[in-house]
C-alpha atoms as a PDB file:
ATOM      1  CA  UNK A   1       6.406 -30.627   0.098  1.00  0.00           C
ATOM      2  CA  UNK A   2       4.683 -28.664  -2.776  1.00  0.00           C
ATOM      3  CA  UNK A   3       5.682 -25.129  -3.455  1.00  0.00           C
ATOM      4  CA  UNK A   4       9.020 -25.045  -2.687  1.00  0.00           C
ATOM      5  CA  UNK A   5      11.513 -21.903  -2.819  1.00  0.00           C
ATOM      6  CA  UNK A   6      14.899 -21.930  -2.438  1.00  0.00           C
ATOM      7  CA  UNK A   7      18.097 -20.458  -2.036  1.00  0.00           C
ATOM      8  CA  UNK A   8      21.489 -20.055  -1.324  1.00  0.00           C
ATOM      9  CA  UNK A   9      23.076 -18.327   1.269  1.00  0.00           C
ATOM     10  CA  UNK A  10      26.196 -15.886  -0.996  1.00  0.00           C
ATOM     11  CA  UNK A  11      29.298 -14.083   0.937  1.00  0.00           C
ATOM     12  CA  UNK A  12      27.327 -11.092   0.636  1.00  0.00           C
ATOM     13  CA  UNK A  13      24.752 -12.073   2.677  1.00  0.00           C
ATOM     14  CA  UNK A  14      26.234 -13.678   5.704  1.00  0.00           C
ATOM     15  CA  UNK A  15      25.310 -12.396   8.769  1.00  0.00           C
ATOM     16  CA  UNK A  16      21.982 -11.453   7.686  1.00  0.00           C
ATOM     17  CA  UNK A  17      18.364 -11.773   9.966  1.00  0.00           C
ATOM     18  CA  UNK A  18      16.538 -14.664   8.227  1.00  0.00           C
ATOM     19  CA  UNK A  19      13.085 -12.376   7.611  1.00  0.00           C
ATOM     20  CA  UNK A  20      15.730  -9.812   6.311  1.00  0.00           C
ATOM     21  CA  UNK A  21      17.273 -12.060   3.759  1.00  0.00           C
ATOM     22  CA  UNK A  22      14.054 -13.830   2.621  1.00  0.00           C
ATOM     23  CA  UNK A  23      12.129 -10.408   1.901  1.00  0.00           C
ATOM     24  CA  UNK A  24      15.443  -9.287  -0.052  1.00  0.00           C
ATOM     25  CA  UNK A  25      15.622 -12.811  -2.010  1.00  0.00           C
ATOM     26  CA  UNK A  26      12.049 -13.276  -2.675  1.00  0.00           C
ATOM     27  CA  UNK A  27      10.475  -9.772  -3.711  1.00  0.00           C
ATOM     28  CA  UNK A  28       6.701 -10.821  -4.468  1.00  0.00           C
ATOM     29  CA  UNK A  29       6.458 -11.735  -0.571  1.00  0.00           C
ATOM     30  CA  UNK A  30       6.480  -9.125   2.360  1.00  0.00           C
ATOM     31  CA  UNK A  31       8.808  -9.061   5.073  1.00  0.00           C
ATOM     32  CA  UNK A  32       5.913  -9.803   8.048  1.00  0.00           C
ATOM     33  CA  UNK A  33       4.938 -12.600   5.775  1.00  0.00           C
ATOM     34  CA  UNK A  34       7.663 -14.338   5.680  1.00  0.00           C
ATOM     35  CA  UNK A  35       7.742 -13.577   9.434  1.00  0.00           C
ATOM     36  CA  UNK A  36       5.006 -16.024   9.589  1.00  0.00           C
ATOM     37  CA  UNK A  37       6.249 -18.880   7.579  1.00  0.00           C
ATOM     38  CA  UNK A  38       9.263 -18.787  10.113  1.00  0.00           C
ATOM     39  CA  UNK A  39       7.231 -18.920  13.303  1.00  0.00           C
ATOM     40  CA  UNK A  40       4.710 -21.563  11.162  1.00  0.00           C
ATOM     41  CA  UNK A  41       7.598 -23.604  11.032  1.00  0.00           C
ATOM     42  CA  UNK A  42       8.113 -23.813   7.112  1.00  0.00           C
ATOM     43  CA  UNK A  43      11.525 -22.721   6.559  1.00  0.00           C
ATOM     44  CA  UNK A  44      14.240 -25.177   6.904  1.00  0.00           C
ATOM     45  CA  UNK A  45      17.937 -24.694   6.995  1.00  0.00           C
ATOM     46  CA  UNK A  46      20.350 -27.274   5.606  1.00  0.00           C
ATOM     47  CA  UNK A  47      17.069 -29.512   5.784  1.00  0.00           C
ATOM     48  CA  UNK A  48      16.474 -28.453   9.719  1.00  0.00           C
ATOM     49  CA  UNK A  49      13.697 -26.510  10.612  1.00  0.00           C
ATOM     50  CA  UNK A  50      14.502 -22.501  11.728  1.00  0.00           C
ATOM     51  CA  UNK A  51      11.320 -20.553  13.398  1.00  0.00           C
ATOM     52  CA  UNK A  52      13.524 -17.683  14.676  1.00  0.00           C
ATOM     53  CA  UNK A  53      12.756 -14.470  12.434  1.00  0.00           C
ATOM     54  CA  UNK A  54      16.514 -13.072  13.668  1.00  0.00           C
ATOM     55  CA  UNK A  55      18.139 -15.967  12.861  1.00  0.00           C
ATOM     56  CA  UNK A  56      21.471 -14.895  11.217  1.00  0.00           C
ATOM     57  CA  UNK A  57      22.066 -16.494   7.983  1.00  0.00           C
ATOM     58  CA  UNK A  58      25.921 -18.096   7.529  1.00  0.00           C
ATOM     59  CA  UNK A  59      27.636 -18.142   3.665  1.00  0.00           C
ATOM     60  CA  UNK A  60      26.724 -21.355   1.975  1.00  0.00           C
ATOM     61  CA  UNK A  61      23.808 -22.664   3.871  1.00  0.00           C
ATOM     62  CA  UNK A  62      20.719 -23.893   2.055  1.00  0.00           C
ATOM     63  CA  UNK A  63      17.017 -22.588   2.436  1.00  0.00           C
ATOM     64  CA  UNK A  64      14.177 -24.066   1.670  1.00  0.00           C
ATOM     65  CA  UNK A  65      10.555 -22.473   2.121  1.00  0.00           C
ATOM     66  CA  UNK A  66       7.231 -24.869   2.091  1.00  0.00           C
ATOM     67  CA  UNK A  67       4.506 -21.938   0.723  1.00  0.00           C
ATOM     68  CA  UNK A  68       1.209 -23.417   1.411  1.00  0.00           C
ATOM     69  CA  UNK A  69      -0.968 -23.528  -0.961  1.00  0.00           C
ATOM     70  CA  UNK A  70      -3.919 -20.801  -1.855  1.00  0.00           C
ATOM     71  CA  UNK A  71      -7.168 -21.291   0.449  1.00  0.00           C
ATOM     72  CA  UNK A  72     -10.524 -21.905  -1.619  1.00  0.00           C
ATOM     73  CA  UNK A  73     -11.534 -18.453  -1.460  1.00  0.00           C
ATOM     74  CA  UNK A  74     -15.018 -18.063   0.587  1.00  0.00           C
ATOM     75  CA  UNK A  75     -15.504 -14.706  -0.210  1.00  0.00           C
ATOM     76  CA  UNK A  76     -19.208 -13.282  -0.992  1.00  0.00           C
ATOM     77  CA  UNK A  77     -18.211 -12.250  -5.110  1.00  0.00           C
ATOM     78  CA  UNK A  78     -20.996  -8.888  -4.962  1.00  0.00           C
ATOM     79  CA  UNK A  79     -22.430  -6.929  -8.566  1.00  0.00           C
ATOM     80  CA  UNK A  80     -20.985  -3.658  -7.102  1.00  0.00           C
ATOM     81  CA  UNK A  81     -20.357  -1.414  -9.473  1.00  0.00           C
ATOM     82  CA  UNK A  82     -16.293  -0.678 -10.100  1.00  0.00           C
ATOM     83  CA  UNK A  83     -15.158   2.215 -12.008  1.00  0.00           C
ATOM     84  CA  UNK A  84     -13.036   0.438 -14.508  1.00  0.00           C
ATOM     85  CA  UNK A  85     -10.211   2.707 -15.641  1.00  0.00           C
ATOM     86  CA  UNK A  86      -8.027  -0.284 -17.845  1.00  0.00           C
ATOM     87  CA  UNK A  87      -8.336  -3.989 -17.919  1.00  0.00           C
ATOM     88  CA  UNK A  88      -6.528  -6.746 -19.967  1.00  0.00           C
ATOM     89  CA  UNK A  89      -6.054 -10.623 -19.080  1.00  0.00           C
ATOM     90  CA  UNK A  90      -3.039  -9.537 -16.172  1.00  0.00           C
ATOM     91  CA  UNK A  91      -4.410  -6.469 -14.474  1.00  0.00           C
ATOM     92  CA  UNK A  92      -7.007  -4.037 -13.444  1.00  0.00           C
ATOM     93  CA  UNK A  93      -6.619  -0.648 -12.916  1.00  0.00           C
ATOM     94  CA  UNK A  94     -10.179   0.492 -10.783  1.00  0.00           C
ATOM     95  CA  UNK A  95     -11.125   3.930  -9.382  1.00  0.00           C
ATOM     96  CA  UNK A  96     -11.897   3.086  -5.929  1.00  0.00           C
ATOM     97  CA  UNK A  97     -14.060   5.894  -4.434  1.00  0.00           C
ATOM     98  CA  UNK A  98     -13.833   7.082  -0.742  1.00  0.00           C
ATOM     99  CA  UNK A  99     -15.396   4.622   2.089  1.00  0.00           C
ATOM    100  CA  UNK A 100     -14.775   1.530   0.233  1.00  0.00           C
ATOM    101  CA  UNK A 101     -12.914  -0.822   2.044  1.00  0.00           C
ATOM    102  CA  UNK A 102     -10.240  -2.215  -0.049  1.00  0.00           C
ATOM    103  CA  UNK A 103     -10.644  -6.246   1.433  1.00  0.00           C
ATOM    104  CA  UNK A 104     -12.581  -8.281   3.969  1.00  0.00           C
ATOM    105  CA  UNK A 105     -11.499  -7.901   7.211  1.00  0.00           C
ATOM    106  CA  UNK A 106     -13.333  -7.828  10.893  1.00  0.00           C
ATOM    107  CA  UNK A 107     -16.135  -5.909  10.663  1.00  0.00           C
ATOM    108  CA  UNK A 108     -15.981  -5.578   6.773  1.00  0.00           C
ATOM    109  CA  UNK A 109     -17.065  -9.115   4.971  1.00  0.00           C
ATOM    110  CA  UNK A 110     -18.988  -7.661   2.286  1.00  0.00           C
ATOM    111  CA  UNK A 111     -19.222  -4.136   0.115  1.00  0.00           C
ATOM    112  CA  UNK A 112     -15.297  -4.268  -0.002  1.00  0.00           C
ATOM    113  CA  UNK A 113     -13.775  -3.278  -3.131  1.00  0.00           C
ATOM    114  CA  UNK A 114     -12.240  -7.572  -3.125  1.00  0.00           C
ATOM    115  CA  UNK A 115     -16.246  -8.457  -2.861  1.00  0.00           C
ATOM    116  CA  UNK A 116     -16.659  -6.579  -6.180  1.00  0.00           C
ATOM    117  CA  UNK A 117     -13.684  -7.683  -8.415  1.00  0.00           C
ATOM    118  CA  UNK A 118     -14.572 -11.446  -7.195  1.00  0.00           C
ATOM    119  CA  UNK A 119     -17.707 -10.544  -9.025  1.00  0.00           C
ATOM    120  CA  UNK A 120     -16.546  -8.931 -12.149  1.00  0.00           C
ATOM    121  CA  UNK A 121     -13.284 -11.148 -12.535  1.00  0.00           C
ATOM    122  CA  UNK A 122     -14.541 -14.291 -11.262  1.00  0.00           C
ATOM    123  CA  UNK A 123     -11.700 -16.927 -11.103  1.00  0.00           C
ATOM    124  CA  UNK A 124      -9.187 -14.892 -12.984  1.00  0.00           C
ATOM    125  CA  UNK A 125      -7.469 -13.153  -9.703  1.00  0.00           C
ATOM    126  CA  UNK A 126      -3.675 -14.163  -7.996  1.00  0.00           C
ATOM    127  CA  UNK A 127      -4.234 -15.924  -4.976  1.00  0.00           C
ATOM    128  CA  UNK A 128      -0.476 -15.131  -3.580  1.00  0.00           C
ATOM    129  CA  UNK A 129      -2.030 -12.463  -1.050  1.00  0.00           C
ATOM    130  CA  UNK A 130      -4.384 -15.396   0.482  1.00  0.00           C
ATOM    131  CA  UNK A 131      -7.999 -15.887   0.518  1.00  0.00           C
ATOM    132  CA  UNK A 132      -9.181 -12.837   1.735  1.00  0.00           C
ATOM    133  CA  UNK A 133      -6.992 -10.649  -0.709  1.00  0.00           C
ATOM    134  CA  UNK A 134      -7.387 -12.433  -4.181  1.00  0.00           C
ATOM    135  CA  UNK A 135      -5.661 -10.101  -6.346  1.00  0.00           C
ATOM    136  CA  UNK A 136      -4.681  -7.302  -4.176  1.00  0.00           C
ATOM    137  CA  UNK A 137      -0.726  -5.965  -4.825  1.00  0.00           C
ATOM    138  CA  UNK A 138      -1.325  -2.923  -2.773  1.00  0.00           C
ATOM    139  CA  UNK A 139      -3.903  -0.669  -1.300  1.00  0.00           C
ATOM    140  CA  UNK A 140      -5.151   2.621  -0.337  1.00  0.00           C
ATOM    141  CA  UNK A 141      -7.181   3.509   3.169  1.00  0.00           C
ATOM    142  CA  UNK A 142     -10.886   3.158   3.245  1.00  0.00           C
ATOM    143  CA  UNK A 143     -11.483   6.869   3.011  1.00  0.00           C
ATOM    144  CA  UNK A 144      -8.883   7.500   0.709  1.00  0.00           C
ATOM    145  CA  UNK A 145     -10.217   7.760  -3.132  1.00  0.00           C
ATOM    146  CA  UNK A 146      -8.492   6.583  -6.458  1.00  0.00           C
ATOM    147  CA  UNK A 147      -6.467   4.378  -8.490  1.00  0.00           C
ATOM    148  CA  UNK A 148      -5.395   0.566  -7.192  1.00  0.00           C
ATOM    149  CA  UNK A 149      -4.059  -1.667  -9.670  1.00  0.00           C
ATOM    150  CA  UNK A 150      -5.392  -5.537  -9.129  1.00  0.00           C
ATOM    151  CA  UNK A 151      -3.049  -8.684 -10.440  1.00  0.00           C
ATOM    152  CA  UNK A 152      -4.947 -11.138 -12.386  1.00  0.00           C
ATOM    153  CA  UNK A 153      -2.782 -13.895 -12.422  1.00  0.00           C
ATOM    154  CA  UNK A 154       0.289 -14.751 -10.408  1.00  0.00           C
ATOM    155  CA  UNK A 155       2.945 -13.527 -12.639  1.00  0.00           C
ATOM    156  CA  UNK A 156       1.618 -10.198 -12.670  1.00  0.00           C
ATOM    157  CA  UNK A 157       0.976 -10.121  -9.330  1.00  0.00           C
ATOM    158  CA  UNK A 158       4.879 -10.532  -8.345  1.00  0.00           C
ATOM    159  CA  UNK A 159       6.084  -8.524 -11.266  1.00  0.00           C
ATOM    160  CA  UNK A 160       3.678  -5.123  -9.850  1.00  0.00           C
ATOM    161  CA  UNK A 161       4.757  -6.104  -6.023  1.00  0.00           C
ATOM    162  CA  UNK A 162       8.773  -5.876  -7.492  1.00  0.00           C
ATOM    163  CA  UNK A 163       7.675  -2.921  -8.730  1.00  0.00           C
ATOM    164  CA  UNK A 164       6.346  -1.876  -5.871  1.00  0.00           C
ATOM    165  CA  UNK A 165       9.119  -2.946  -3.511  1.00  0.00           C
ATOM    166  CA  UNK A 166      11.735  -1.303  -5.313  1.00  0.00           C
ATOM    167  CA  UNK A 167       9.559   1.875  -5.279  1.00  0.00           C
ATOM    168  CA  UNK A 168       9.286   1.972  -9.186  1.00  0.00           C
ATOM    169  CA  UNK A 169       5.876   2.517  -9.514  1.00  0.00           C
ATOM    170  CA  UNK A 170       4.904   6.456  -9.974  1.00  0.00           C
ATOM    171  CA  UNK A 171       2.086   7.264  -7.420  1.00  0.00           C
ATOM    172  CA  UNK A 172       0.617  10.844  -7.468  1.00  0.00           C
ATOM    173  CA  UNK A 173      -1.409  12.134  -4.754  1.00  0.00           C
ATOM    174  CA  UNK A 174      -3.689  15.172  -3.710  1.00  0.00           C
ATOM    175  CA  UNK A 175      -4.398  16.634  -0.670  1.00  0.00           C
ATOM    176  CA  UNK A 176      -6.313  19.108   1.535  1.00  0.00           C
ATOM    177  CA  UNK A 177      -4.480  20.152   4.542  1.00  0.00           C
ATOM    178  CA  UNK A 178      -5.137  21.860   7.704  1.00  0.00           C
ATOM    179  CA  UNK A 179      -2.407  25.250   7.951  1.00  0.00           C
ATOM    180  CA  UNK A 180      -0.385  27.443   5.425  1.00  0.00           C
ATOM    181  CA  UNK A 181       3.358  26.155   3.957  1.00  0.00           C
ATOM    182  CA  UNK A 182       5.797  28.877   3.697  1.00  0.00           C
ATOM    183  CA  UNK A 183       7.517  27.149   1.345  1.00  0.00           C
ATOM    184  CA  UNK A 184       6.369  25.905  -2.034  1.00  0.00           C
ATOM    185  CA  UNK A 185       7.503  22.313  -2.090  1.00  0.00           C
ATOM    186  CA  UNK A 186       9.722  19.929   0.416  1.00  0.00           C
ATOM    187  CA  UNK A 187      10.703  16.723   1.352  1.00  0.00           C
ATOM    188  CA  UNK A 188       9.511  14.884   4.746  1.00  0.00           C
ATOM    189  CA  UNK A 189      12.210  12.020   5.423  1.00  0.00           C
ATOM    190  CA  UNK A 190      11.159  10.385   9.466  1.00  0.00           C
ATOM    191  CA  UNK A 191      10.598   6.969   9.488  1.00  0.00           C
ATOM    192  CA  UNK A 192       7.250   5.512  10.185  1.00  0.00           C
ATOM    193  CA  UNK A 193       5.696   2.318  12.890  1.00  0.00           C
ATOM    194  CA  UNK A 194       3.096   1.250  14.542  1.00  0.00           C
ATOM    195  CA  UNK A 195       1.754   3.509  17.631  1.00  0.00           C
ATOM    196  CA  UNK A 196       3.446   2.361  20.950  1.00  0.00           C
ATOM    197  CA  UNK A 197       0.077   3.610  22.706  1.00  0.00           C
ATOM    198  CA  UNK A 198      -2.455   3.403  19.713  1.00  0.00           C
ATOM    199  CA  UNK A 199      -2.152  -0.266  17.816  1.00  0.00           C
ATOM    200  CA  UNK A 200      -4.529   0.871  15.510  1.00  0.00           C
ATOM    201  CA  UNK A 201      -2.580   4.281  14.504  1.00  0.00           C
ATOM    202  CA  UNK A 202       1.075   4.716  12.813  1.00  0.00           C
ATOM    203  CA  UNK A 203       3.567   7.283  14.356  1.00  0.00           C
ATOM    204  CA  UNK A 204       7.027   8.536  13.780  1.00  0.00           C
ATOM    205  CA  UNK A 205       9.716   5.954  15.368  1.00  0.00           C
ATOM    206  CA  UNK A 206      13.473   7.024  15.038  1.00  0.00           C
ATOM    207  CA  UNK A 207      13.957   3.269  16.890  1.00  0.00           C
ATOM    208  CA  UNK A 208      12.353   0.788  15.158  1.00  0.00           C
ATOM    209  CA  UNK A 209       9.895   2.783  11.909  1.00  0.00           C
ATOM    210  CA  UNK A 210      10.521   1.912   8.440  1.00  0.00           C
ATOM    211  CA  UNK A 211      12.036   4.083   6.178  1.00  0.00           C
ATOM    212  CA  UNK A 212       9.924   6.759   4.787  1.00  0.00           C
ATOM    213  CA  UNK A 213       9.978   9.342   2.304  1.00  0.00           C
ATOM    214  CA  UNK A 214       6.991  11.850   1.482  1.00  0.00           C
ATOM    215  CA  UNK A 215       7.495  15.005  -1.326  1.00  0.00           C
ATOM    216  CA  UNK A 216       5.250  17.121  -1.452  1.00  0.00           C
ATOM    217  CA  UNK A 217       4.624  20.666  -3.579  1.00  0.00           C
ATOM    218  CA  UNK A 218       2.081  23.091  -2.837  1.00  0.00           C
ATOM    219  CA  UNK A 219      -0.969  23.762  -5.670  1.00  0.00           C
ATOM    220  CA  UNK A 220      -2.919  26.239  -3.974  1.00  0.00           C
ATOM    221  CA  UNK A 221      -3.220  28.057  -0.544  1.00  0.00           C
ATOM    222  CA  UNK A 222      -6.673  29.327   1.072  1.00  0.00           C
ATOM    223  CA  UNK A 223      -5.911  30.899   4.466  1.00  0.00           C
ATOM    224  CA  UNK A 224      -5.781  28.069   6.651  1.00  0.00           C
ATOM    225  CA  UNK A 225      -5.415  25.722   4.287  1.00  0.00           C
ATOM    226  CA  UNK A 226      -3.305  24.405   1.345  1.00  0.00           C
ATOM    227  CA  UNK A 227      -3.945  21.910  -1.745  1.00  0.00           C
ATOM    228  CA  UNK A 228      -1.128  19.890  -1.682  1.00  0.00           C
ATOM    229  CA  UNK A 229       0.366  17.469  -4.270  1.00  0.00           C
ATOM    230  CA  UNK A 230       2.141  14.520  -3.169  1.00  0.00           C
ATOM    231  CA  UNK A 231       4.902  12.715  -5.610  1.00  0.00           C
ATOM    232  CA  UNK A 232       5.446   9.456  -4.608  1.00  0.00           C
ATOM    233  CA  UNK A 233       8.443   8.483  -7.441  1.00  0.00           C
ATOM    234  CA  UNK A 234      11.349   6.506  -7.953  1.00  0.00           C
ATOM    235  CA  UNK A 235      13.318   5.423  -4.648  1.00  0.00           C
ATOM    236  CA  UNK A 236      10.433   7.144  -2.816  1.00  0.00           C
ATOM    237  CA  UNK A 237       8.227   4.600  -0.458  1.00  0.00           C
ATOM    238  CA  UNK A 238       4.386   4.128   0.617  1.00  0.00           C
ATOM    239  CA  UNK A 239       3.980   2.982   4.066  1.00  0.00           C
ATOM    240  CA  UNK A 240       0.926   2.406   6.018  1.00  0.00           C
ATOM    241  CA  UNK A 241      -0.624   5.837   6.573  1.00  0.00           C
ATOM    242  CA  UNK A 242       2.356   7.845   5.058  1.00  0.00           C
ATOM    243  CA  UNK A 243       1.078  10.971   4.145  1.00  0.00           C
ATOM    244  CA  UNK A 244      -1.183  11.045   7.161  1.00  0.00           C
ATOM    245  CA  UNK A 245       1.453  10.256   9.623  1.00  0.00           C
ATOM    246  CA  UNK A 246       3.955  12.755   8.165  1.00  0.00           C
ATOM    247  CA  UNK A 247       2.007  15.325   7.099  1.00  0.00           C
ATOM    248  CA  UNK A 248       0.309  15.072  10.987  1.00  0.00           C
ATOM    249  CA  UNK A 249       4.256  15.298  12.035  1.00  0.00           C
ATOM    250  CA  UNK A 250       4.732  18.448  10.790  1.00  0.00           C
ATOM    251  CA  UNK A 251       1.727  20.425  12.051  1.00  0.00           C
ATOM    252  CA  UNK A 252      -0.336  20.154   8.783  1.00  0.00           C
ATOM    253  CA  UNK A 253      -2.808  17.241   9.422  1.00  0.00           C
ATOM    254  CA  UNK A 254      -5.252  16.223   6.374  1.00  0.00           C
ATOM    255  CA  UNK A 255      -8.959  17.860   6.567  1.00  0.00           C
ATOM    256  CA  UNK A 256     -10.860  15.256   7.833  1.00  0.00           C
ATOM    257  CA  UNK A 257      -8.763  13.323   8.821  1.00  0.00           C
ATOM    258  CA  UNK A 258      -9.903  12.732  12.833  1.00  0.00           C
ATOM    259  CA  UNK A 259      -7.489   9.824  13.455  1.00  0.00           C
ATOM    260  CA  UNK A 260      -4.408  12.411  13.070  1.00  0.00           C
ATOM    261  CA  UNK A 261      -6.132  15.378  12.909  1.00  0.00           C
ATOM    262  CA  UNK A 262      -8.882  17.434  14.746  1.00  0.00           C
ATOM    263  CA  UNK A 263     -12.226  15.412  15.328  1.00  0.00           C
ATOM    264  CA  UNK A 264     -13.919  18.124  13.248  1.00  0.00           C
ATOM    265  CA  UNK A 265     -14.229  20.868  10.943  1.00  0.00           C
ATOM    266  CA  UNK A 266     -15.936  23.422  10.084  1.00  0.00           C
ATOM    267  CA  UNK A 267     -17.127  21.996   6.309  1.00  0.00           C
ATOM    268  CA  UNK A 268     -18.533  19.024   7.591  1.00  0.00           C
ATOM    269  CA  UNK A 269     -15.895  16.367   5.822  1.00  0.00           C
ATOM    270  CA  UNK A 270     -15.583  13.331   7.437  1.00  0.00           C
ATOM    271  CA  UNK A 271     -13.043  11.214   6.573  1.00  0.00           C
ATOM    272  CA  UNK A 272      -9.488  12.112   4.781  1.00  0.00           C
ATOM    273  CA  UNK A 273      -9.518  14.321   1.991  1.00  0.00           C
ATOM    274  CA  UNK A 274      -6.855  12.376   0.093  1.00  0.00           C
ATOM    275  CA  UNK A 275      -6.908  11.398  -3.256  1.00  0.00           C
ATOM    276  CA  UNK A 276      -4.864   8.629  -5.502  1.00  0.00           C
ATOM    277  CA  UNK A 277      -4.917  10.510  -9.106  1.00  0.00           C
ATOM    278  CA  UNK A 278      -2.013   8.966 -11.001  1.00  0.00           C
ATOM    279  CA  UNK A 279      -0.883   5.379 -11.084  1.00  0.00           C
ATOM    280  CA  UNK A 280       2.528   4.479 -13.570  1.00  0.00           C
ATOM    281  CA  UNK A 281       3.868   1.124 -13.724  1.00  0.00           C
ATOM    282  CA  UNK A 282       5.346  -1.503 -16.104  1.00  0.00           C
ATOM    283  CA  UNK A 283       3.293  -3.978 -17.832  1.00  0.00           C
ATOM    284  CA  UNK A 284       4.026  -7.298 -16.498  1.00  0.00           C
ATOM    285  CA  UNK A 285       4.012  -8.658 -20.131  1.00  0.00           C
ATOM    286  CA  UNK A 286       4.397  -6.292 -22.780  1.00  0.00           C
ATOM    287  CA  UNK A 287       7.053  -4.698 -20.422  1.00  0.00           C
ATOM    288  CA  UNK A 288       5.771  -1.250 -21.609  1.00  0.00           C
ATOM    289  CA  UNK A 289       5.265   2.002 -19.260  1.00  0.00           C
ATOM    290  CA  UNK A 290       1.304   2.502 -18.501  1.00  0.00           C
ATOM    291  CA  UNK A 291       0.165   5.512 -16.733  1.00  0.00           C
ATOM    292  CA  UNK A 292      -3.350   6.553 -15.155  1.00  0.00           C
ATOM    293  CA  UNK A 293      -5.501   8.964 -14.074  1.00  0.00           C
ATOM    294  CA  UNK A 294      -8.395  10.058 -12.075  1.00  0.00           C
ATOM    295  CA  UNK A 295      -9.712  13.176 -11.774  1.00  0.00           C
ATOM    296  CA  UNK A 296     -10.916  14.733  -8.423  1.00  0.00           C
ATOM    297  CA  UNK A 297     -13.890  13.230  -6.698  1.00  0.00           C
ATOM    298  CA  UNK A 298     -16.814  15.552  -6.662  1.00  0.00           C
ATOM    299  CA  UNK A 299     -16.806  15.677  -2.418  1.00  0.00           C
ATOM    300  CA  UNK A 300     -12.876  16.859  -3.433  1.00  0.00           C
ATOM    301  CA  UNK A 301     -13.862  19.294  -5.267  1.00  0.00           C
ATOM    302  CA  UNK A 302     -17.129  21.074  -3.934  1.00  0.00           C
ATOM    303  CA  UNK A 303     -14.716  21.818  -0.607  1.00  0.00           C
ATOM    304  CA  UNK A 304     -12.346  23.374  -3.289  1.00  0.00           C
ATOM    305  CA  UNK A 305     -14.780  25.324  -4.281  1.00  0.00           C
ATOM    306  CA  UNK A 306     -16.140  26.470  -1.399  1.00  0.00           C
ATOM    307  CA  UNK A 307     -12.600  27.189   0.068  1.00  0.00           C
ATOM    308  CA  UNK A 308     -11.858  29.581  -3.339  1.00  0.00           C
ATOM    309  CA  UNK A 309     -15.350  31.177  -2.722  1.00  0.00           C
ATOM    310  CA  UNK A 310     -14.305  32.122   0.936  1.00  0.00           C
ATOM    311  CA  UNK A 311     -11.001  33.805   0.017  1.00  0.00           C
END
């Protein structure tokens, strides 16, 4: 078998789910992909194959992982043009504006932001993520505007998704949202799955969500609604839909934001007025803080405008 990881099961660790213990162990994978090496039937246990995700893990037992190798990617590389905000040989920092989707999926095979760095990087790009996300560490929603870092290689891929899993990486948002704070600043702490009803949405679930953290301060307030900033630091964490699902939670739903919020309003915006303005990690190589930033996108701030015009 090529591609082998391994490891050993420590005191510590006894008792643990398998998926648990692998995500843990091996921080440059996710937990739900590990999920499906188990149930593809290429983890083995003391040299016998496990496909039970809640296996529980016993002091002193050997695992072994067969990590198939990277598909030929068949992606359509596309000259769209990327806003560039830092590149070296190991990453890519781009300014993704809103209603770009991030990577090919159903429905979305071309015009993705993947498409376009295929283009510009060529081979250059990790391949950890699969075929259809060459170079993708994280990502931001399709409506959602700003900074996403893309991994060049493989080592800088799984040095940025440490980062990333340990919640290391300084991410700074902004915000429009529907209703006034009282308060100046606060701290949403519910944790966040997948819609019981809606597979397609996220939701608060006490039961079985994943930890979840939003802070948030307020900038500016015009009558029925507020410019928010979002700090997303050190401990903090970045689910699917975070600042959508809590900020929806607590009665203050993003402007134009119809999947949690109401289907219209009354300046026209379609689509979440959310914006990704700083980015801080470490360097995968030079081991040296990098931080960037990118200013307001003009949609952003012609409803600022208009909102400080009204008041």
């Amino acid at each position: 078998m090529k591609n082998i990881l391994s490891a050993l099961i420590k005191k510590d660790d006894e008792g643990k789910r398998l998926d648990e213990f692998l995500s843990r162990k091996f921080t440059d994978k996710s937990r739900s992909s590990f999920q499906k090496l188990i149930e593809n039937g290429r983890v083995f246990i003391d040299d016998k194959n496990v496909t039970s995700k809640k296996y529980k893990v016993k002091s002193g037992q050997e695992i072994k992982i067969s990590i198939p190798e990277a598909e030929p990617v068949e992606i359509l590389a596309e000259d769209i043009s990327l806003d560039i905000v830092y590149e070296d040989e190991d990453v890519l920092v781009v300014n993704k504006p809103a209603g770009m989707v991030v990577h090919p999926a159903v429905g979305n095979y071309t015009g993705t932001l993947v498409n376009g760095i295929m283009y510009h990087c060529k081979d250059s790009l990790s391949g950890i993520n699969g075929e259809l996300r060459p170079g993708i560490v994280h990502r931001i929603d399709k409506d959602t505007s700003g900074l996403i870092v893309i991994a060049k290689n493989d080592f800088a891929h799984r040095s940025l998704a440490k980062q990333l899993k340990e919640h290391t990486v300084n991410r700074r948002y902004y915000a429009i949202v529907y209703n006034n704070f009282t308060e100046d600043f606060g701290r949403i702490e519910a944790p966040i799955g997948r819609d019981k009803r809606n597979r397609k949405k996220q939701g608060i679930d006490s039961e079985n969500g994943k930890y979840a953290v939003t802070n948030w301060r307020v900038v500016e307030r015009f009558g029925r609604f507020t410019f928010i900033e979002y700090l997303m630091l050190t401990l903090e964490t970045g689910r699917t839909h975070q600042i959508r699902v809590h900020m929806a939670s607590v009665k203050h739903p993003l402007l134009g934001d119809d999947t949690y919020g109401p289907d219209k309003n009354k300046y026209g915006v379609r689509g979440q007025m959310l914006h990704a303005h700083t980015l801080g990690f470490i360097h995968p190589k030079s081991l040296k803080y990098m931080e960037f930033t990118a200013e307001l996108p003009t949609k952003f701030m012609k409803v600022l405008d208009r909102m400080r015009a009204e008041m």
